[in-house]
PDB file of N, CA and C in Angstrom:
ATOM      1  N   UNK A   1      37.463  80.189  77.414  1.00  0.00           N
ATOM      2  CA  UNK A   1      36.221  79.954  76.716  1.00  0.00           C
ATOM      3  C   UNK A   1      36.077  78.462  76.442  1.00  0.00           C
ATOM      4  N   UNK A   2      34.773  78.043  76.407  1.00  0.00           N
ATOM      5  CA  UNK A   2      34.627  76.574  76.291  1.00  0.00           C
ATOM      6  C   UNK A   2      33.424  76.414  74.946  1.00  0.00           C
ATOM      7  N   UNK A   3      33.337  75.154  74.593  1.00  0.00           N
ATOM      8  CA  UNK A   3      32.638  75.009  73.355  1.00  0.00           C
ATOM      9  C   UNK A   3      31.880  73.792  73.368  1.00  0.00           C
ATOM     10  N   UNK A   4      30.406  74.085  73.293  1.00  0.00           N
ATOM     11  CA  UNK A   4      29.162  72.555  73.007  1.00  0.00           C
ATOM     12  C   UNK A   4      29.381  72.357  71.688  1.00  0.00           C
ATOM     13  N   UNK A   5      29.708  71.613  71.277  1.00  0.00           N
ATOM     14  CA  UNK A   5      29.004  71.360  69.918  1.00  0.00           C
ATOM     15  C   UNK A   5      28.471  70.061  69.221  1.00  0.00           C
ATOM     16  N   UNK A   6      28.443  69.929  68.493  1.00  0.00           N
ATOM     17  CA  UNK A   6      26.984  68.630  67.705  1.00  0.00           C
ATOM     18  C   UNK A   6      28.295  68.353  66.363  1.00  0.00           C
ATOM     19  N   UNK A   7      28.195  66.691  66.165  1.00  0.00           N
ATOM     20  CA  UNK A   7      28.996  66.309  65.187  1.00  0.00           C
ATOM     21  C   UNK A   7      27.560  65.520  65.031  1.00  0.00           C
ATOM     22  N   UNK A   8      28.025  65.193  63.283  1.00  0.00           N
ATOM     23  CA  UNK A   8      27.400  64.265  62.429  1.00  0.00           C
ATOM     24  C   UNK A   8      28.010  63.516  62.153  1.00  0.00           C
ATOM     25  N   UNK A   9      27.551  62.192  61.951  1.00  0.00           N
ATOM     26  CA  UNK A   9      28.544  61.098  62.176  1.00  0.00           C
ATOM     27  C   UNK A   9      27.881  59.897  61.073  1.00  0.00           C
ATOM     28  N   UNK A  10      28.932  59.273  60.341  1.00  0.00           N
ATOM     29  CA  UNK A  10      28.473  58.606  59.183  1.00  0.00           C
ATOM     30  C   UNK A  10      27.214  57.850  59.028  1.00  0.00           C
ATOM     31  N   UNK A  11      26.700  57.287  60.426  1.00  0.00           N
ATOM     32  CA  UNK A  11      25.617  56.486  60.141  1.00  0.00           C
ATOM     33  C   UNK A  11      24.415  57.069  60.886  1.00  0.00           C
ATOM     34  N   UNK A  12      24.901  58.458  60.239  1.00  0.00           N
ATOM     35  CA  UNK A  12      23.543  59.495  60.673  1.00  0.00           C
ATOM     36  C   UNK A  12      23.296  59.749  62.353  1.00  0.00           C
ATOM     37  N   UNK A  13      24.125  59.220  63.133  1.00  0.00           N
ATOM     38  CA  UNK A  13      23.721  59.551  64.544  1.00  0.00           C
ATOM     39  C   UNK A  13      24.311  60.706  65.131  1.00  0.00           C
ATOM     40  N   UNK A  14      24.297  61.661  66.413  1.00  0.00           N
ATOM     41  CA  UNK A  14      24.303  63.268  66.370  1.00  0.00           C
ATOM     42  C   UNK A  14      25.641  62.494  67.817  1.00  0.00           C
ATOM     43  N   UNK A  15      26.739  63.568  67.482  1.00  0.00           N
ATOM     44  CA  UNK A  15      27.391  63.431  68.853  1.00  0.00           C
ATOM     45  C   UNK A  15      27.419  64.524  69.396  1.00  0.00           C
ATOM     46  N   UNK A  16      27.175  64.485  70.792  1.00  0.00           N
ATOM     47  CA  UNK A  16      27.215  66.131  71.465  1.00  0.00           C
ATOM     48  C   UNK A  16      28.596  66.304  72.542  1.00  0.00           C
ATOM     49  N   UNK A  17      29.015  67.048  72.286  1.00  0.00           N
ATOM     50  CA  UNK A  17      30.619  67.041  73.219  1.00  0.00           C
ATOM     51  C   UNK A  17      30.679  68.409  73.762  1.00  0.00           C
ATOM     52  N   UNK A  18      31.982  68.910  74.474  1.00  0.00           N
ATOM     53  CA  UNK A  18      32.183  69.983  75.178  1.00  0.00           C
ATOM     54  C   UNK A  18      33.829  69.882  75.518  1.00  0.00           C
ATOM     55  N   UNK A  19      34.117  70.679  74.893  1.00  0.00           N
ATOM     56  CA  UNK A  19      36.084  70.693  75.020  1.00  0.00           C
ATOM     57  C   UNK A  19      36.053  72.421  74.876  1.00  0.00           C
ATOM     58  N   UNK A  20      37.612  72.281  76.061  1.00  0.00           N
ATOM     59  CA  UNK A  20      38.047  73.936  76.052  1.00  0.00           C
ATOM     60  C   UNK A  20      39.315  73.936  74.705  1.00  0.00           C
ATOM     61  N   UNK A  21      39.103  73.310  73.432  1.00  0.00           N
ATOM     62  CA  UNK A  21      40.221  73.858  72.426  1.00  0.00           C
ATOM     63  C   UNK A  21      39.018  73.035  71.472  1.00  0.00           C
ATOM     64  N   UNK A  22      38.134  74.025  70.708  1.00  0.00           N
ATOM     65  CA  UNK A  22      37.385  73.000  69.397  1.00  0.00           C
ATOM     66  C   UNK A  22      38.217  72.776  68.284  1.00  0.00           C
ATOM     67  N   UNK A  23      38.915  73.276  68.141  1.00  0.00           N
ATOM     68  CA  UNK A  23      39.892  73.366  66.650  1.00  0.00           C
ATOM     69  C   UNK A  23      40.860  71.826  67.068  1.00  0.00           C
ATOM     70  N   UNK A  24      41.695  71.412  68.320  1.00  0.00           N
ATOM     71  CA  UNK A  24      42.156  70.574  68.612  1.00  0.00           C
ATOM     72  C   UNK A  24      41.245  68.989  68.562  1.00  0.00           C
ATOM     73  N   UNK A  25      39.826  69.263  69.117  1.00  0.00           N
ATOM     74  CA  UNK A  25      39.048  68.584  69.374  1.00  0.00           C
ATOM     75  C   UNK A  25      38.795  67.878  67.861  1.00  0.00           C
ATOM     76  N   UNK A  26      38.565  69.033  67.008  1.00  0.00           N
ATOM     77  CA  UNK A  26      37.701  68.404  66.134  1.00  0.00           C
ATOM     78  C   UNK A  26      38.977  67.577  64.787  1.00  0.00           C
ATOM     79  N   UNK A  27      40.089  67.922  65.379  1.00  0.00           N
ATOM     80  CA  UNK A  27      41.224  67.158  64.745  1.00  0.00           C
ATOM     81  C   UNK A  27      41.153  65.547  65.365  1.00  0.00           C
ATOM     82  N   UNK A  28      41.444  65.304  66.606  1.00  0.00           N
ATOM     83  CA  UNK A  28      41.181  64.593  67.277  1.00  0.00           C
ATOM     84  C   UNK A  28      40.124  63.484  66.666  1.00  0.00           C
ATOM     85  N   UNK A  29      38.811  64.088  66.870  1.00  0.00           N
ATOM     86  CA  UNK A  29      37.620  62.983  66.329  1.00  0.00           C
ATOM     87  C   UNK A  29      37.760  62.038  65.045  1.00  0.00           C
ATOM     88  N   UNK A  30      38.334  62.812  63.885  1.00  0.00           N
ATOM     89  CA  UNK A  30      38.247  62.136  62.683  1.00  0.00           C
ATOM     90  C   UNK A  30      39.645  61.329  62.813  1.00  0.00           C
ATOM     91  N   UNK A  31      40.645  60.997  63.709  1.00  0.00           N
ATOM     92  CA  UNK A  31      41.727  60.585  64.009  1.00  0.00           C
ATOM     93  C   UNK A  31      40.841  59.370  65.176  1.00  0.00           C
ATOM     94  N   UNK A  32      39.896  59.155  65.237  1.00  0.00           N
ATOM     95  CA  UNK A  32      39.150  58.439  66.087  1.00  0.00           C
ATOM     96  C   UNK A  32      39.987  58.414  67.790  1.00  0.00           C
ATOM     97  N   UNK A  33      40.674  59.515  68.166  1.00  0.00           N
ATOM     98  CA  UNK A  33      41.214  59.575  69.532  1.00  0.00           C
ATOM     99  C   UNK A  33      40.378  60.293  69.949  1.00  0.00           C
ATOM    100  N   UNK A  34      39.386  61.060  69.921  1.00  0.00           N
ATOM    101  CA  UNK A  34      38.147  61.990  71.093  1.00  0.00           C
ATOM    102  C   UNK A  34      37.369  60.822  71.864  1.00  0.00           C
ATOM    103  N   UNK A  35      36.978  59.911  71.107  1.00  0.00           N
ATOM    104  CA  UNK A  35      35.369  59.177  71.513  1.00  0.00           C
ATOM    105  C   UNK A  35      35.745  57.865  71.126  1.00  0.00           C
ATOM    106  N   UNK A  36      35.462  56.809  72.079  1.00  0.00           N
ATOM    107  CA  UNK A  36      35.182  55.740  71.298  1.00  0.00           C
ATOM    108  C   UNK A  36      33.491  55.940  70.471  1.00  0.00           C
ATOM    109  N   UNK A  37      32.500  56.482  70.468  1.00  0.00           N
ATOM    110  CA  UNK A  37      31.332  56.353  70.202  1.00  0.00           C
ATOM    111  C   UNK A  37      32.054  56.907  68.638  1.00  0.00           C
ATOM    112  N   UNK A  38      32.795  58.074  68.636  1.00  0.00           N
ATOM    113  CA  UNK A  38      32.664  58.247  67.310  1.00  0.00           C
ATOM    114  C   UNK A  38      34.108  58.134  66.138  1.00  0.00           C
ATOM    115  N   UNK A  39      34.616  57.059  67.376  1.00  0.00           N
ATOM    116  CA  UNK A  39      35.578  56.426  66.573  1.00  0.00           C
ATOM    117  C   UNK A  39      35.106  55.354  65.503  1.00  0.00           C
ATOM    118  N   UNK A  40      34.022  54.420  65.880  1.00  0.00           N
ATOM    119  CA  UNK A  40      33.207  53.306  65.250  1.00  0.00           C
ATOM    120  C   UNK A  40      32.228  54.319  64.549  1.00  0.00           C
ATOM    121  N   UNK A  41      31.777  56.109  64.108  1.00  0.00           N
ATOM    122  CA  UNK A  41      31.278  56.148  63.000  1.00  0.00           C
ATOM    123  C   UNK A  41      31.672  57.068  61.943  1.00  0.00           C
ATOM    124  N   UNK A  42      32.460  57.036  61.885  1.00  0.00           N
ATOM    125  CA  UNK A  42      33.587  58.343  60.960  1.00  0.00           C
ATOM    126  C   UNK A  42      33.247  57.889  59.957  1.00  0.00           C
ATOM    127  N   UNK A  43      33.064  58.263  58.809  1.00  0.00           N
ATOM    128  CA  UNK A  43      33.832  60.468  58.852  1.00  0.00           C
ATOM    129  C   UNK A  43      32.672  60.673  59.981  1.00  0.00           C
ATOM    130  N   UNK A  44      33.165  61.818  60.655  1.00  0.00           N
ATOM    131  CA  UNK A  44      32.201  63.015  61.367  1.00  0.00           C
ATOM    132  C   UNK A  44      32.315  64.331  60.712  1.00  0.00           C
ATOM    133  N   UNK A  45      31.726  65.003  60.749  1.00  0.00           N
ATOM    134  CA  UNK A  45      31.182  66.047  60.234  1.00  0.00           C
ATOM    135  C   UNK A  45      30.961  67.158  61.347  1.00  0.00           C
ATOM    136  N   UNK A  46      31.711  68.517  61.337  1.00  0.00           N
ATOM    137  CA  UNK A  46      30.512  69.505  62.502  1.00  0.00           C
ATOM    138  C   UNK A  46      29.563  69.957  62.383  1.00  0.00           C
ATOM    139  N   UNK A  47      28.278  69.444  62.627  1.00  0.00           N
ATOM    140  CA  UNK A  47      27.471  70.336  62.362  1.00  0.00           C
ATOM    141  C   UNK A  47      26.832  71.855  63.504  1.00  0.00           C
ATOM    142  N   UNK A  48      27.137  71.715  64.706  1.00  0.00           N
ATOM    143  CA  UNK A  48      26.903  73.072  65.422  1.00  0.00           C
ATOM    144  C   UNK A  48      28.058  73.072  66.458  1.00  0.00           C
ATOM    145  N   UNK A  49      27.876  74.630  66.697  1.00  0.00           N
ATOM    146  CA  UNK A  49      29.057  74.914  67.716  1.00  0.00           C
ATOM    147  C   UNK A  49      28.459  75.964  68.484  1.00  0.00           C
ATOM    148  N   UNK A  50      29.201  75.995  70.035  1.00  0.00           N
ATOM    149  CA  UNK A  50      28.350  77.088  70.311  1.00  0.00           C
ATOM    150  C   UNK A  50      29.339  77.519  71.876  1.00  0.00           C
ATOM    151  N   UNK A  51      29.455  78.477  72.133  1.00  0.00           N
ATOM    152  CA  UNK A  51      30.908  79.118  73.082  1.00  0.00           C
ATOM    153  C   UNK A  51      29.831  79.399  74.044  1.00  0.00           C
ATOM    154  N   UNK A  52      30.464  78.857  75.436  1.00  0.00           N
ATOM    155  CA  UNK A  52      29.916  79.147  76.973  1.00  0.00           C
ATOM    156  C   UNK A  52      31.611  79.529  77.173  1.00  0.00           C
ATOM    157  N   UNK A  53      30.673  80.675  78.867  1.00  0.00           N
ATOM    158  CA  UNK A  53      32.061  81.516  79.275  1.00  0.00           C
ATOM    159  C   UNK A  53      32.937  80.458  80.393  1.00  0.00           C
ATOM    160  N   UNK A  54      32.344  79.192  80.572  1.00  0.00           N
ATOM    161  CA  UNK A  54      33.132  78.258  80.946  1.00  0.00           C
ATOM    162  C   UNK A  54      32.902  76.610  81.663  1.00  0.00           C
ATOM    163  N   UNK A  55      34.188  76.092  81.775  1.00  0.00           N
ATOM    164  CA  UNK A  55      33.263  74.451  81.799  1.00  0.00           C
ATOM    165  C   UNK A  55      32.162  74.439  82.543  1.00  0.00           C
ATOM    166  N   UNK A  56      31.743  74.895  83.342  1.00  0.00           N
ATOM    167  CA  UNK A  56      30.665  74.304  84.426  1.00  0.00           C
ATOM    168  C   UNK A  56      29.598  74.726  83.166  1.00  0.00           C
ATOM    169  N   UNK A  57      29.429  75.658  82.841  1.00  0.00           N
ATOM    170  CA  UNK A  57      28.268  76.328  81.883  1.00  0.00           C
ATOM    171  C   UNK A  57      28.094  75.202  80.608  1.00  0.00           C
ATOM    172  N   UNK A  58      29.480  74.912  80.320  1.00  0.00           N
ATOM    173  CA  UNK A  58      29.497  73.856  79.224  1.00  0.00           C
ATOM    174  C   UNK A  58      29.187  72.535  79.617  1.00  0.00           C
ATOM    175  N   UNK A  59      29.479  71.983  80.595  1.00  0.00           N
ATOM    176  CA  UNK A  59      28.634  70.221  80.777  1.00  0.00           C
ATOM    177  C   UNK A  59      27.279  70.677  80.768  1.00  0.00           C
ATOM    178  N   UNK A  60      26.589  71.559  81.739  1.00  0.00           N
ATOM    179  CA  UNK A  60      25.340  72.218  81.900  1.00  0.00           C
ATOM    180  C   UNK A  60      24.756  72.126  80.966  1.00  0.00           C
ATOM    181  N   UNK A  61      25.149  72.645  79.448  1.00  0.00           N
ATOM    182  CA  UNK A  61      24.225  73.004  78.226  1.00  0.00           C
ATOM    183  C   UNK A  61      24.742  71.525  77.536  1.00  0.00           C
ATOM    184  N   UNK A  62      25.959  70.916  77.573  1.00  0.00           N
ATOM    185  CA  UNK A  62      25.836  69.243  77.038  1.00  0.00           C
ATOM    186  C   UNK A  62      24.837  68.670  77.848  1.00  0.00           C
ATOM    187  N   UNK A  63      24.977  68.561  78.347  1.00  0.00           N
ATOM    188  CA  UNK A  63      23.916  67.616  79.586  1.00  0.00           C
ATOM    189  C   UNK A  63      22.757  67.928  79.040  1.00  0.00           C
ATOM    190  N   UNK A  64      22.107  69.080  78.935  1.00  0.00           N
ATOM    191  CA  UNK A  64      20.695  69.425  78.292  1.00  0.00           C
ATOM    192  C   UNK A  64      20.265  69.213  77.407  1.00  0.00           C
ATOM    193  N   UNK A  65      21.140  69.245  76.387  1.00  0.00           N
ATOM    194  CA  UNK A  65      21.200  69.289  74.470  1.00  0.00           C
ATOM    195  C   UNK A  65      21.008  67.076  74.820  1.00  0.00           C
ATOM    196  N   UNK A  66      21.957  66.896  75.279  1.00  0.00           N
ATOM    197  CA  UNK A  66      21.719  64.996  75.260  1.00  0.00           C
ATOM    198  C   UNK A  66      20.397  64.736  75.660  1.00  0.00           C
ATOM    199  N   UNK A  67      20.069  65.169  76.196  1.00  0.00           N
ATOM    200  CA  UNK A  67      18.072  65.307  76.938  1.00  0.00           C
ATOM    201  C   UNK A  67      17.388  65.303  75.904  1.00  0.00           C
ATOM    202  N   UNK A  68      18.031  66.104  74.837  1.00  0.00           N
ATOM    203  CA  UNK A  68      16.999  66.546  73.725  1.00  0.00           C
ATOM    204  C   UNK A  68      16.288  65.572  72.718  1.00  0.00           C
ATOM    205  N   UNK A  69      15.437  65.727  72.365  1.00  0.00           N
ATOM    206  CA  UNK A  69      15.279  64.374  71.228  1.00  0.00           C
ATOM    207  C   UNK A  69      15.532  64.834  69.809  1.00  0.00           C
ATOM    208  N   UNK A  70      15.384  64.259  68.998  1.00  0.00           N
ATOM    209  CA  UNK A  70      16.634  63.953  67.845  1.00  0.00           C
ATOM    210  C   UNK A  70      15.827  65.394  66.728  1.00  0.00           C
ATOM    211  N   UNK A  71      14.774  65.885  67.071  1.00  0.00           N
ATOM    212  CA  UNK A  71      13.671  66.719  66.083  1.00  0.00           C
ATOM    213  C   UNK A  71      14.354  67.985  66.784  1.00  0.00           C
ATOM    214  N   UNK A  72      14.599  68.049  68.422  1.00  0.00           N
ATOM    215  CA  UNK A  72      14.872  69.434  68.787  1.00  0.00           C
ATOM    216  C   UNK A  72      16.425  69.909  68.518  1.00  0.00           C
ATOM    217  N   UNK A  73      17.322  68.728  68.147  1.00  0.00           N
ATOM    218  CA  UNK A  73      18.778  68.915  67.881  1.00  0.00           C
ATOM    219  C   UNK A  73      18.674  69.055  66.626  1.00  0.00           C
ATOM    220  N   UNK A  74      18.089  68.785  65.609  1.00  0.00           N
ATOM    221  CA  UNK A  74      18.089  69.086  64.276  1.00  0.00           C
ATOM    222  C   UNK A  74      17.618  70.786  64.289  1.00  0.00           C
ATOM    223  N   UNK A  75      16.896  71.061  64.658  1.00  0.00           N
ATOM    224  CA  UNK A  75      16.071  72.146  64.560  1.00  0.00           C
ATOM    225  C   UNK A  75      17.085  72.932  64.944  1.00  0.00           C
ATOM    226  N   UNK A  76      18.148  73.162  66.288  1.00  0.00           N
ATOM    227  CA  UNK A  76      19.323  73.737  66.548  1.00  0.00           C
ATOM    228  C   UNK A  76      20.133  73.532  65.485  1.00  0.00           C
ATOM    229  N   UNK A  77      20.354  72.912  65.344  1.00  0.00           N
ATOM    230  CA  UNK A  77      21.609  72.602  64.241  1.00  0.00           C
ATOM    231  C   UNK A  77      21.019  73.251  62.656  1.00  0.00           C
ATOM    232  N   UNK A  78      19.992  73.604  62.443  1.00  0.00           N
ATOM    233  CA  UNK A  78      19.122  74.397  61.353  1.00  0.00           C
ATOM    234  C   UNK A  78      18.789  75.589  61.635  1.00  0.00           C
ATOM    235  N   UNK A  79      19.242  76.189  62.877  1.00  0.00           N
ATOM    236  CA  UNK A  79      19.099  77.471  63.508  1.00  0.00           C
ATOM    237  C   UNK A  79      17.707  77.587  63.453  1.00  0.00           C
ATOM    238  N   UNK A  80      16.793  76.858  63.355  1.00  0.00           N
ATOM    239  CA  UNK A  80      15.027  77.157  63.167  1.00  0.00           C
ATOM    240  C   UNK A  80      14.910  77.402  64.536  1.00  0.00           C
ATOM    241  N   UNK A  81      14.663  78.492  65.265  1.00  0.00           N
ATOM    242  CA  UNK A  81      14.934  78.792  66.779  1.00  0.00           C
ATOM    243  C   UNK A  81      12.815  78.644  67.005  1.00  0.00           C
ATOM    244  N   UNK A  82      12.424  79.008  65.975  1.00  0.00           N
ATOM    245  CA  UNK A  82      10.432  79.072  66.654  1.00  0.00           C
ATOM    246  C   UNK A  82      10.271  77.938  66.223  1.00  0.00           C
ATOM    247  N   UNK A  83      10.822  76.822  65.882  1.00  0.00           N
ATOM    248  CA  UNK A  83      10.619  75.299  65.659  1.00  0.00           C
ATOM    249  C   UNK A  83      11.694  75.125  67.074  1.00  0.00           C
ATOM    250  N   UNK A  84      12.174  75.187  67.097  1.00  0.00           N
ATOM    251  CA  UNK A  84      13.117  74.860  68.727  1.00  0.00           C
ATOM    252  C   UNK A  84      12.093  74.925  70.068  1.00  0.00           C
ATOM    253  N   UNK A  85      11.450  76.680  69.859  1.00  0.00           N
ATOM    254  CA  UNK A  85      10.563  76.562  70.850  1.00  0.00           C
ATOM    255  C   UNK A  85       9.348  76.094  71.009  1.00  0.00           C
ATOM    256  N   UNK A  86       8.387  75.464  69.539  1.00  0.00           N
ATOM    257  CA  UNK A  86       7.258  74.760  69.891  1.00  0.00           C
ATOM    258  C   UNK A  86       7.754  73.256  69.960  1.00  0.00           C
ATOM    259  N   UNK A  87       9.252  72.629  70.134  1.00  0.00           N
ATOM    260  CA  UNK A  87       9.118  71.814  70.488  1.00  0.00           C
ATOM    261  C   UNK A  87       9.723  71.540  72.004  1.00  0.00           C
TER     262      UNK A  87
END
């Protein structure tokens, strides 16, 4: 099983990642070894998570979610799913 998920990151900017161990991962980040992007804004925070049945499925839905603009990742991350789809 693999995992998208969305960190919040101290100076308010959204990180979107994809690792097959989230529990390892999200140790990792606040240890600033995942990312340089979110080594320079810690603390991070998780704010969404979300399980594909495997990597190819998981860059697929990162890749998409980074496309997104910053109103349609909030709205995910708020589970507002009929604000997701009129935007």
């Amino acid at each position: 099983m693999w995992f998208v998920y969305v960190l919040q990151c101290a100076d308010d900017s959204l990180y979107i990642g994809e690792t097959g161990d989230i529990n390892a991962r999200l140790l990792q980040h606040p240890d600033g070894h995942a990312s340089t992007f979110t080594a320079r804004r810690r603390p991070v925070a998780l704010a969404y998570v979300e399980t594909c049945p495997g990597r190819e499925e998981a860059l697929v839905h990162e890749r998409q979610l980074k496309r997104w603009t910053r109103a349609k990742k909030e709205a995910l991350i708020a589970g507002d799913f009929e604000l997701l789809k009129r935007l």
